[in-house]
Structures are given as C-alpha cells and as structure tokens.
PDB file of N, CA and C in Angstrom:
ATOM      1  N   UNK A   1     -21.958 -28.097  17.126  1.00  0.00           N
ATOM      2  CA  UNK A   1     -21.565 -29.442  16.746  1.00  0.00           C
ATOM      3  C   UNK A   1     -21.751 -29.664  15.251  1.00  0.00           C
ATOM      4  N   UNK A   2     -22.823 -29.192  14.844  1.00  0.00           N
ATOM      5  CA  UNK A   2     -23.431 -29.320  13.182  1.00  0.00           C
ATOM      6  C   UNK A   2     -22.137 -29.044  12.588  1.00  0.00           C
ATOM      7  N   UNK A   3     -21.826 -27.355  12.997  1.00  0.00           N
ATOM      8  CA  UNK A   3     -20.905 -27.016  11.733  1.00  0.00           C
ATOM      9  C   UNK A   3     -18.983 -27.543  12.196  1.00  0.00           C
ATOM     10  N   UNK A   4     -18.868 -28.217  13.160  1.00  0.00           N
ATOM     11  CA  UNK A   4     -17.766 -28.370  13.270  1.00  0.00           C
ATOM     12  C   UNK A   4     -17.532 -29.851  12.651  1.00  0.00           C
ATOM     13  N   UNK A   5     -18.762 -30.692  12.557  1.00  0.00           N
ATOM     14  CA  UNK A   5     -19.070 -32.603  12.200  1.00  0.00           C
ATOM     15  C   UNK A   5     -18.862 -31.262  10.651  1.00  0.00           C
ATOM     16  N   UNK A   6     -19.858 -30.961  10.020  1.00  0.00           N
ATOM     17  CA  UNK A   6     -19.701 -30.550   8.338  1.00  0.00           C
ATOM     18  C   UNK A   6     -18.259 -30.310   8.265  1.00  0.00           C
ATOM     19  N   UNK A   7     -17.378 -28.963   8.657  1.00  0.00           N
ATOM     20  CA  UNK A   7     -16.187 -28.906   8.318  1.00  0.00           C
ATOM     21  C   UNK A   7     -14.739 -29.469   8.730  1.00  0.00           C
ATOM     22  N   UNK A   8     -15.204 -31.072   9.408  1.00  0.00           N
ATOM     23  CA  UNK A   8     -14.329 -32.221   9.627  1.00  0.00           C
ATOM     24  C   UNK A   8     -14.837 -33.025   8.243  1.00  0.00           C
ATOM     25  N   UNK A   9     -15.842 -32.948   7.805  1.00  0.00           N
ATOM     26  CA  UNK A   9     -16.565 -34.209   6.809  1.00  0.00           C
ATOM     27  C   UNK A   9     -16.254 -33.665   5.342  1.00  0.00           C
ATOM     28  N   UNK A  10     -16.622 -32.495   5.506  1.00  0.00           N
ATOM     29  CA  UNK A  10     -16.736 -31.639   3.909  1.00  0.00           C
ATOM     30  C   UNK A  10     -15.035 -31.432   3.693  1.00  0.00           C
ATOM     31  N   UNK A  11     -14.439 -30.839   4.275  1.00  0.00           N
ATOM     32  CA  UNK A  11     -13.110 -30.469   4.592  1.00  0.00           C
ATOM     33  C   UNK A  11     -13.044 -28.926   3.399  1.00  0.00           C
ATOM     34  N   UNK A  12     -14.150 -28.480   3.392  1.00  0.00           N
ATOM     35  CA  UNK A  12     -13.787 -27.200   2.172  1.00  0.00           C
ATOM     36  C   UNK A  12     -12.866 -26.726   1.898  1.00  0.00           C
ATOM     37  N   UNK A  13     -11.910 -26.433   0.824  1.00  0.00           N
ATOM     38  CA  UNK A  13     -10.913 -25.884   0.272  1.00  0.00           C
ATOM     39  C   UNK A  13     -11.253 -24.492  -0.169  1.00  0.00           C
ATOM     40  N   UNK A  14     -12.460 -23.924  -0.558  1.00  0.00           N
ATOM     41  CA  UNK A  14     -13.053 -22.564  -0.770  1.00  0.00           C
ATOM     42  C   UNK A  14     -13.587 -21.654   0.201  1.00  0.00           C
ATOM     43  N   UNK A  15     -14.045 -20.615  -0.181  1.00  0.00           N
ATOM     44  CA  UNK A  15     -14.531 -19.831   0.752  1.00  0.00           C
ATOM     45  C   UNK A  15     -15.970 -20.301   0.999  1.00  0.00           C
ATOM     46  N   UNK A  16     -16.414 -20.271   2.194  1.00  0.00           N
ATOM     47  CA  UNK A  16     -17.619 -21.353   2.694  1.00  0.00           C
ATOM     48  C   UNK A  16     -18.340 -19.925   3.276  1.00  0.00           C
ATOM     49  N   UNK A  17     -19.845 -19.930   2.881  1.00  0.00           N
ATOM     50  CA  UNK A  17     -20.854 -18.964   3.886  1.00  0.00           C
ATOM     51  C   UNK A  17     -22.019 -19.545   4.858  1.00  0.00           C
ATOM     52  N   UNK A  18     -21.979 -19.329   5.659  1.00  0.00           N
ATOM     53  CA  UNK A  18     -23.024 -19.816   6.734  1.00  0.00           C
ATOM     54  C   UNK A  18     -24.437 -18.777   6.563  1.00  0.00           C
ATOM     55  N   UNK A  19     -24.973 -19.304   5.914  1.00  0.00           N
ATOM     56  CA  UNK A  19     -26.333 -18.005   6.202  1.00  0.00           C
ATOM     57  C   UNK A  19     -27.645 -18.884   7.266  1.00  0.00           C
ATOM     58  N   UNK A  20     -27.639 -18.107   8.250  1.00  0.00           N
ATOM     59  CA  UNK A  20     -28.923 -18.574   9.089  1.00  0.00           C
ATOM     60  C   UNK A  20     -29.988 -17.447   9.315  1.00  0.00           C
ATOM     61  N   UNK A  21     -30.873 -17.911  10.498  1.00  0.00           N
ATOM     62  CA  UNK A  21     -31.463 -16.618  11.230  1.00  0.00           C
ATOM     63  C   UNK A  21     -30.783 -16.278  12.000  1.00  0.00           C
ATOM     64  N   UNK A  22     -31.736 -15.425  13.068  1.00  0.00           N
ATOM     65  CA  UNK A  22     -30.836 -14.561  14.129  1.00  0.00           C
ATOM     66  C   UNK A  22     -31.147 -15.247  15.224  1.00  0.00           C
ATOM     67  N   UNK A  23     -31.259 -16.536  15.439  1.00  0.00           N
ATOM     68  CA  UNK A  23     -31.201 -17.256  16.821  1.00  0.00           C
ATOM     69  C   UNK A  23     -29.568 -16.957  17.135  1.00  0.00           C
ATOM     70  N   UNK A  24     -30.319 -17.621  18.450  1.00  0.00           N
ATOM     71  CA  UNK A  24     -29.083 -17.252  19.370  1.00  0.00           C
ATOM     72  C   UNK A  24     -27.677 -17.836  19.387  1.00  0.00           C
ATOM     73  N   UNK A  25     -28.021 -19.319  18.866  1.00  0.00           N
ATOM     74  CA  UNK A  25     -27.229 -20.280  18.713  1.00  0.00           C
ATOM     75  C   UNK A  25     -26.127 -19.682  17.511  1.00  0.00           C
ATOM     76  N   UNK A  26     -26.922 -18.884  16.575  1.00  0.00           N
ATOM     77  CA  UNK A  26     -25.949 -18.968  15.431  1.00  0.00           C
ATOM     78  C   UNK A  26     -25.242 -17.247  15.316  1.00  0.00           C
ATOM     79  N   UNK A  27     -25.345 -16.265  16.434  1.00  0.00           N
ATOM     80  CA  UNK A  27     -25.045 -14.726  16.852  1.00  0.00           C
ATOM     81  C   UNK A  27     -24.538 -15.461  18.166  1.00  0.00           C
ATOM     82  N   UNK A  28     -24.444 -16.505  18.809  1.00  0.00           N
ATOM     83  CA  UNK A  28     -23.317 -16.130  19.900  1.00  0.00           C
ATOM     84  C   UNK A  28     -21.774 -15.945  19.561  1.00  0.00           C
ATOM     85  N   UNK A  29     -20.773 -15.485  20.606  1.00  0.00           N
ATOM     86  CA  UNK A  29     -19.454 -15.230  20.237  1.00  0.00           C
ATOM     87  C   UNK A  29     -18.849 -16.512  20.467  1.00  0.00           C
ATOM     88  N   UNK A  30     -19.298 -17.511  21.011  1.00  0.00           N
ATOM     89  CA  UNK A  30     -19.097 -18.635  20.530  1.00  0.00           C
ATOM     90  C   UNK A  30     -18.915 -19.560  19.100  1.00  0.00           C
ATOM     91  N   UNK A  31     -20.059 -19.137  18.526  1.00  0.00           N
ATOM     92  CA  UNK A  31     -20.622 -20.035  17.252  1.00  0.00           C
ATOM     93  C   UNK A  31     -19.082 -18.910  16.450  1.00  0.00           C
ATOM     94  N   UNK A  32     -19.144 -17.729  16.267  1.00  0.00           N
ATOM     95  CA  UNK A  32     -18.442 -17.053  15.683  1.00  0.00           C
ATOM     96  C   UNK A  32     -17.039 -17.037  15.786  1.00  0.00           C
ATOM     97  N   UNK A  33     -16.905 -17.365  17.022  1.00  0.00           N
ATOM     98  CA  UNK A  33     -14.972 -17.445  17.678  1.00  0.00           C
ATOM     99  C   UNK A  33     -14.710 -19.100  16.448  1.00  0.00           C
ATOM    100  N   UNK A  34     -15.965 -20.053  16.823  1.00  0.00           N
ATOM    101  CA  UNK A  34     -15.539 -21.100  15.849  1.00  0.00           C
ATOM    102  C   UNK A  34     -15.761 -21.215  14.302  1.00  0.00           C
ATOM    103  N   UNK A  35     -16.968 -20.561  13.567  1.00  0.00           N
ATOM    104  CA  UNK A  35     -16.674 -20.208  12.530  1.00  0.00           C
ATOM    105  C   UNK A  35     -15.287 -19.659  12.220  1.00  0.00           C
ATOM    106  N   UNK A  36     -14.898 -18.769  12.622  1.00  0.00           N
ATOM    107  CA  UNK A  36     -13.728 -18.188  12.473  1.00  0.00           C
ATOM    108  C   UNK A  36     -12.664 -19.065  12.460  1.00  0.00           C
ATOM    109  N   UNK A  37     -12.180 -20.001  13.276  1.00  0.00           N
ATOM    110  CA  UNK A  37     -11.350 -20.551  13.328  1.00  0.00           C
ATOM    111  C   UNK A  37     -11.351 -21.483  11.914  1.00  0.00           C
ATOM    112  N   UNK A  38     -12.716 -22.143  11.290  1.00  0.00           N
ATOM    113  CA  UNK A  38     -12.777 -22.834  10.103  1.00  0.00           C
ATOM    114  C   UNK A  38     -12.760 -21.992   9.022  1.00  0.00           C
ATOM    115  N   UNK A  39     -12.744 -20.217   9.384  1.00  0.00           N
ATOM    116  CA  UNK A  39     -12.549 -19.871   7.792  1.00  0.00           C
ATOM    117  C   UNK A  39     -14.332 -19.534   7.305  1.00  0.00           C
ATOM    118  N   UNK A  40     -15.185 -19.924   8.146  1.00  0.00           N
ATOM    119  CA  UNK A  40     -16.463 -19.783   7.644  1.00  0.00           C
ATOM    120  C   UNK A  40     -16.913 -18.193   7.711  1.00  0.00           C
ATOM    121  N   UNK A  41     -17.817 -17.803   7.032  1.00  0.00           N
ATOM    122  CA  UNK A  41     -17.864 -16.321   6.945  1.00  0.00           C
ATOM    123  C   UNK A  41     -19.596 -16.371   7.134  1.00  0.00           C
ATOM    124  N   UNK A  42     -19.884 -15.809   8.332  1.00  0.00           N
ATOM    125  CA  UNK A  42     -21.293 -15.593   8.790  1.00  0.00           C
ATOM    126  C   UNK A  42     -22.071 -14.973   8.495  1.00  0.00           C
ATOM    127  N   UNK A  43     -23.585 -15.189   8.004  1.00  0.00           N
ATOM    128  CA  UNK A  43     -24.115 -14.044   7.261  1.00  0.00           C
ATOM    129  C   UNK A  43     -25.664 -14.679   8.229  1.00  0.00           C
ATOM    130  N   UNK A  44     -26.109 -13.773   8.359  1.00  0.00           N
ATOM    131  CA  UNK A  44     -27.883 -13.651   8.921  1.00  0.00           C
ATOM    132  C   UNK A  44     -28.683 -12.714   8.095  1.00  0.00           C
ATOM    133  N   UNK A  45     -30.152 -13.353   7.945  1.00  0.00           N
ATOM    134  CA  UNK A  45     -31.168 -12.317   7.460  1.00  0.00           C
ATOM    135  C   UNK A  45     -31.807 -11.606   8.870  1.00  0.00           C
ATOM    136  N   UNK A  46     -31.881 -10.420   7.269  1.00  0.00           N
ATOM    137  CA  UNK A  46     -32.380  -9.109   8.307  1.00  0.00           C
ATOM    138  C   UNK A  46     -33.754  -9.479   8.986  1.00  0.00           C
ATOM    139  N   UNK A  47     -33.788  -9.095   9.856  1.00  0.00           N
ATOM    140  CA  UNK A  47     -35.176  -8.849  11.443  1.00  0.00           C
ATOM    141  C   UNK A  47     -36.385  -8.558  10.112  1.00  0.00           C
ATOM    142  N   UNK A  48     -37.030  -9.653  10.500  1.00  0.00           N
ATOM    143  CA  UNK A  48     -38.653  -9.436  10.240  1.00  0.00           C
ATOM    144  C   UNK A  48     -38.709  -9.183   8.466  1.00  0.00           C
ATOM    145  N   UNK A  49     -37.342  -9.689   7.946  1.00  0.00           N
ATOM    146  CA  UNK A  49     -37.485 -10.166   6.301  1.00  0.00           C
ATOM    147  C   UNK A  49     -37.854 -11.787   5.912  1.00  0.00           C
ATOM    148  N   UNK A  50     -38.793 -11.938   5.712  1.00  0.00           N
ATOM    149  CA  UNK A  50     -38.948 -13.461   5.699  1.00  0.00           C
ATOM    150  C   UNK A  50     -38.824 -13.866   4.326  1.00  0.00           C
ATOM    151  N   UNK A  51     -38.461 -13.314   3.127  1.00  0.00           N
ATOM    152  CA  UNK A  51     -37.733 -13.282   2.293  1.00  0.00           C
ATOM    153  C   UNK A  51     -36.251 -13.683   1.742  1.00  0.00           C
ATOM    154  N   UNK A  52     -35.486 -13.136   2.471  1.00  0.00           N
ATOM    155  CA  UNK A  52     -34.365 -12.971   2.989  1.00  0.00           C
ATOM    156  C   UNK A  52     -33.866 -15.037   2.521  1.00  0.00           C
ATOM    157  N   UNK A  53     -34.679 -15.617   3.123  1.00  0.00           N
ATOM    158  CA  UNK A  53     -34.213 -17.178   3.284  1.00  0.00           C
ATOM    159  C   UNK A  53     -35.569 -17.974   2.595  1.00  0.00           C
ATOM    160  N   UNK A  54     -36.464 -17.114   1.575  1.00  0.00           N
ATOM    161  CA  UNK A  54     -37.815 -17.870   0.930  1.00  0.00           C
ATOM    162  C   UNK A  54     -37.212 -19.220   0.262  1.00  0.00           C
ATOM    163  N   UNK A  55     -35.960 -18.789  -0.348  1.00  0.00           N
ATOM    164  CA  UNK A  55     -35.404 -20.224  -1.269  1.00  0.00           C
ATOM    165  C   UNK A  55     -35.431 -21.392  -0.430  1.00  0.00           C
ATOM    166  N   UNK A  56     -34.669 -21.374   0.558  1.00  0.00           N
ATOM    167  CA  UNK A  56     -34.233 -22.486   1.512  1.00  0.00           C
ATOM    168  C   UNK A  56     -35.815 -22.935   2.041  1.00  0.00           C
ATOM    169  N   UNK A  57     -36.867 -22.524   2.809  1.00  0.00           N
ATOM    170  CA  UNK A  57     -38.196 -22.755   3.398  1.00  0.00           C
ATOM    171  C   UNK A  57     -38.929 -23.011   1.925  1.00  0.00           C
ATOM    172  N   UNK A  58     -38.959 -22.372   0.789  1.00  0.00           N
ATOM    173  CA  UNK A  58     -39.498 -23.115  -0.273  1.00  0.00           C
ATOM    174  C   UNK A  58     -39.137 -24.474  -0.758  1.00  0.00           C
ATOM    175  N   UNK A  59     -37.987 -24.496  -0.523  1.00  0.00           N
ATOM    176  CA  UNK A  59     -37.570 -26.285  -1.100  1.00  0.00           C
ATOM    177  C   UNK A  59     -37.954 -27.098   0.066  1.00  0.00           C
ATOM    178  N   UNK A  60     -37.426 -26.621   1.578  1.00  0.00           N
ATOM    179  CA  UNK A  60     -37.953 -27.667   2.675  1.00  0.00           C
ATOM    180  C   UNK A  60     -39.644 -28.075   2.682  1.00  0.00           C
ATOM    181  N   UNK A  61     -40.923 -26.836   2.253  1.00  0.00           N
ATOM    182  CA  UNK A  61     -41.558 -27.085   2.366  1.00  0.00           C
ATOM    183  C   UNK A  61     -42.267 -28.183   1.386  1.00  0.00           C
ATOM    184  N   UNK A  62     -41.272 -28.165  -0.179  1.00  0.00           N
ATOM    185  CA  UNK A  62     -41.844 -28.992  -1.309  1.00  0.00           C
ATOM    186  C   UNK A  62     -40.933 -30.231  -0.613  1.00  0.00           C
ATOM    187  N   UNK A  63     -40.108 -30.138   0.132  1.00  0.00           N
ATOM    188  CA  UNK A  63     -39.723 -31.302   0.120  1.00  0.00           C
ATOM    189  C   UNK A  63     -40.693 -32.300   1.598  1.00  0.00           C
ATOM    190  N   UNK A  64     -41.201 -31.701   2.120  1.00  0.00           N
ATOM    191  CA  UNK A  64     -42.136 -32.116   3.311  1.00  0.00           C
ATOM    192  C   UNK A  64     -43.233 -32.597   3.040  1.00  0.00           C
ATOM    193  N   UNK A  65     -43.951 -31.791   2.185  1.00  0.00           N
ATOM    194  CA  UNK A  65     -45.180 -31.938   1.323  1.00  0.00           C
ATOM    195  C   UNK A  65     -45.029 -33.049   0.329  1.00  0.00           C
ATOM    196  N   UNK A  66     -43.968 -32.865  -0.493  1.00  0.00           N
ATOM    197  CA  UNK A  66     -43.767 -34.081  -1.466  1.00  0.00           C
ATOM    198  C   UNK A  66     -43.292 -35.777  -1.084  1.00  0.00           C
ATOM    199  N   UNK A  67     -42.268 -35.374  -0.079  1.00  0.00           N
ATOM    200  CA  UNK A  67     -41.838 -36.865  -0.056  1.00  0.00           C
ATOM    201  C   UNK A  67     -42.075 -37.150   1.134  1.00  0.00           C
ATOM    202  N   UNK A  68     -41.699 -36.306   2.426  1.00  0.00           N
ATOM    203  CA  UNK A  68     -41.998 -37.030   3.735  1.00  0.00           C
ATOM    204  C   UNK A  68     -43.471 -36.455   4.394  1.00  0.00           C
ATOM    205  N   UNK A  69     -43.731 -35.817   4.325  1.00  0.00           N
ATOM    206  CA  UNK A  69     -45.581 -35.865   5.018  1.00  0.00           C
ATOM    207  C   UNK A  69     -45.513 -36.486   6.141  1.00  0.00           C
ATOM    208  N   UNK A  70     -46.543 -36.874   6.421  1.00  0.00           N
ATOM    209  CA  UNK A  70     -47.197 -38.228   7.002  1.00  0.00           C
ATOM    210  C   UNK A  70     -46.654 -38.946   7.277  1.00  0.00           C
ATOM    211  N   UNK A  71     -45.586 -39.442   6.458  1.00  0.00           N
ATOM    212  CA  UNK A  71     -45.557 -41.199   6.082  1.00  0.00           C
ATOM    213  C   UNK A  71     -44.464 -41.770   7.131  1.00  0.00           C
ATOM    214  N   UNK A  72     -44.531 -42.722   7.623  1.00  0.00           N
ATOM    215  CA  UNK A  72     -43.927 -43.168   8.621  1.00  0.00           C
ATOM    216  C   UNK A  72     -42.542 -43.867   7.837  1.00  0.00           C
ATOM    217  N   UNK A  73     -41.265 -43.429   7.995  1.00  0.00           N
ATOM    218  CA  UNK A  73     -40.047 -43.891   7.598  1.00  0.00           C
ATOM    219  C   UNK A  73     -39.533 -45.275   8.288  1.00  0.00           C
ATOM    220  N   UNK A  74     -38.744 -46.557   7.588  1.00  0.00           N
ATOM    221  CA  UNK A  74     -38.508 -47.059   8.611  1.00  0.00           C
ATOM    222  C   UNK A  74     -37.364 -47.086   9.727  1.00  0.00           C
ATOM    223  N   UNK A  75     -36.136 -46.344   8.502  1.00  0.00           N
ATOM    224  CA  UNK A  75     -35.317 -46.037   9.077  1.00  0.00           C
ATOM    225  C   UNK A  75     -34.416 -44.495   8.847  1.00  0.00           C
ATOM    226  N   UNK A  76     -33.735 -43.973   9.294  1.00  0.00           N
ATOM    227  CA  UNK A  76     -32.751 -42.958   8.767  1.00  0.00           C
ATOM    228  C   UNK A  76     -32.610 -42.712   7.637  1.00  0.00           C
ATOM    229  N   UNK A  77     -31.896 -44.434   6.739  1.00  0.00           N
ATOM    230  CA  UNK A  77     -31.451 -44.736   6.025  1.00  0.00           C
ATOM    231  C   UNK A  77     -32.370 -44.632   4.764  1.00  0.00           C
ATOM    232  N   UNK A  78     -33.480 -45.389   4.977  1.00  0.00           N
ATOM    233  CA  UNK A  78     -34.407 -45.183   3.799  1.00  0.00           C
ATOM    234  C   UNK A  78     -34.815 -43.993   3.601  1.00  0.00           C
ATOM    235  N   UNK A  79     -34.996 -42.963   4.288  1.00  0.00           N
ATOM    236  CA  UNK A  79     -35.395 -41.804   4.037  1.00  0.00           C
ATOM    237  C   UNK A  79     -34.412 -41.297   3.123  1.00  0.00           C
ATOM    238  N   UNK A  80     -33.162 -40.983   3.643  1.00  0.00           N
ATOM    239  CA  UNK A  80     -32.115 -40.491   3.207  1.00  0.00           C
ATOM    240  C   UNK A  80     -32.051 -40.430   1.498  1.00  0.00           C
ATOM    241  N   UNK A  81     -32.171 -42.141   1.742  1.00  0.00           N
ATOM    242  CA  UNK A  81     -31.890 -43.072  -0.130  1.00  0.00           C
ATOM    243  C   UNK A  81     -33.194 -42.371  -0.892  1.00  0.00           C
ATOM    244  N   UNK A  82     -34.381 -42.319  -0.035  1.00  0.00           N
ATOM    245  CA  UNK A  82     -35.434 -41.286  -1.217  1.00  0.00           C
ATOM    246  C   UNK A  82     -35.106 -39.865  -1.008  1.00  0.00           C
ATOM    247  N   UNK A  83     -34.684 -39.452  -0.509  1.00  0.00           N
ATOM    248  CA  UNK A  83     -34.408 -37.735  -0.708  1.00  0.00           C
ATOM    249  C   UNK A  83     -33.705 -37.902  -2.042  1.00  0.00           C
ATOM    250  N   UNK A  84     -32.136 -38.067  -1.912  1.00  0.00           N
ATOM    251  CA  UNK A  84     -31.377 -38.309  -2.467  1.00  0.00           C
ATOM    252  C   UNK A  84     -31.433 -39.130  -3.978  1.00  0.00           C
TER     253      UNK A  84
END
C-alpha cells in the first residue's frame, strides 16, 4: 500500500530505487510484480550487514532522540509541522 499511495502522490518522472531489508514484505513476488509495474527498481542489503542502511537508522535515531522521545504529540499534524 505504502509504495503504491507514494507512486500515485509523488508521480516520479525519473528512475526511482527502493532500498529496504530482506523482510518478507519487501522480497515477495508480489511487492516486485508491483514495483515493476511503477518502474521502481529494488535493491536490499546484504544478510547480517548492518551497515549497508547505517545512514537511514542514523538519522531515524537522531531524529527520535532529538525531537520525538518521550514527548506526547497532540496530533499527526503537529508532529509532522516539527519534523519538517
């Protein structure tokens, strides 16, 4: 659902890469029959490299630590407006 709501919303005109892990959700011939159909080009990190994706888990974690923690949001919306 994620990536079919993104490439109705985004509408990309370029070449688009999906990089995840190796759950299941994102290696079935499902997820891939529909990437495919949008043109998306699938990429996974390698088994037991936790490297591989340090960039992406380094920013989520400064961004967890820094702005949302703890702190009780009141809505969607306000969160959103402080990320952003």
């Amino acid at each position: 659902d994620a990536l079919r709501a993104a490439c109705h919303t985004r509408r990309p005109t370029g070449p688009v890469i999906f990089h995840s892990d190796r759950g299941c959700q994102y290696t079935s011939r499902e997820f891939a029959d529909l990437a495919g159909e949008f043109g998306v080009r699938l990429s996974v990190g390698r088994t037991g490299q936790c490297w591989d994706n340090a960039l992406a888990e380094s920013f989520f974690a400064t961004l967890k630590r820094e702005l949302l923690g703890d702190h009780p949001w009141p809505s969607k919306a306000a969160t959103r407006t402080a990320i952003f």
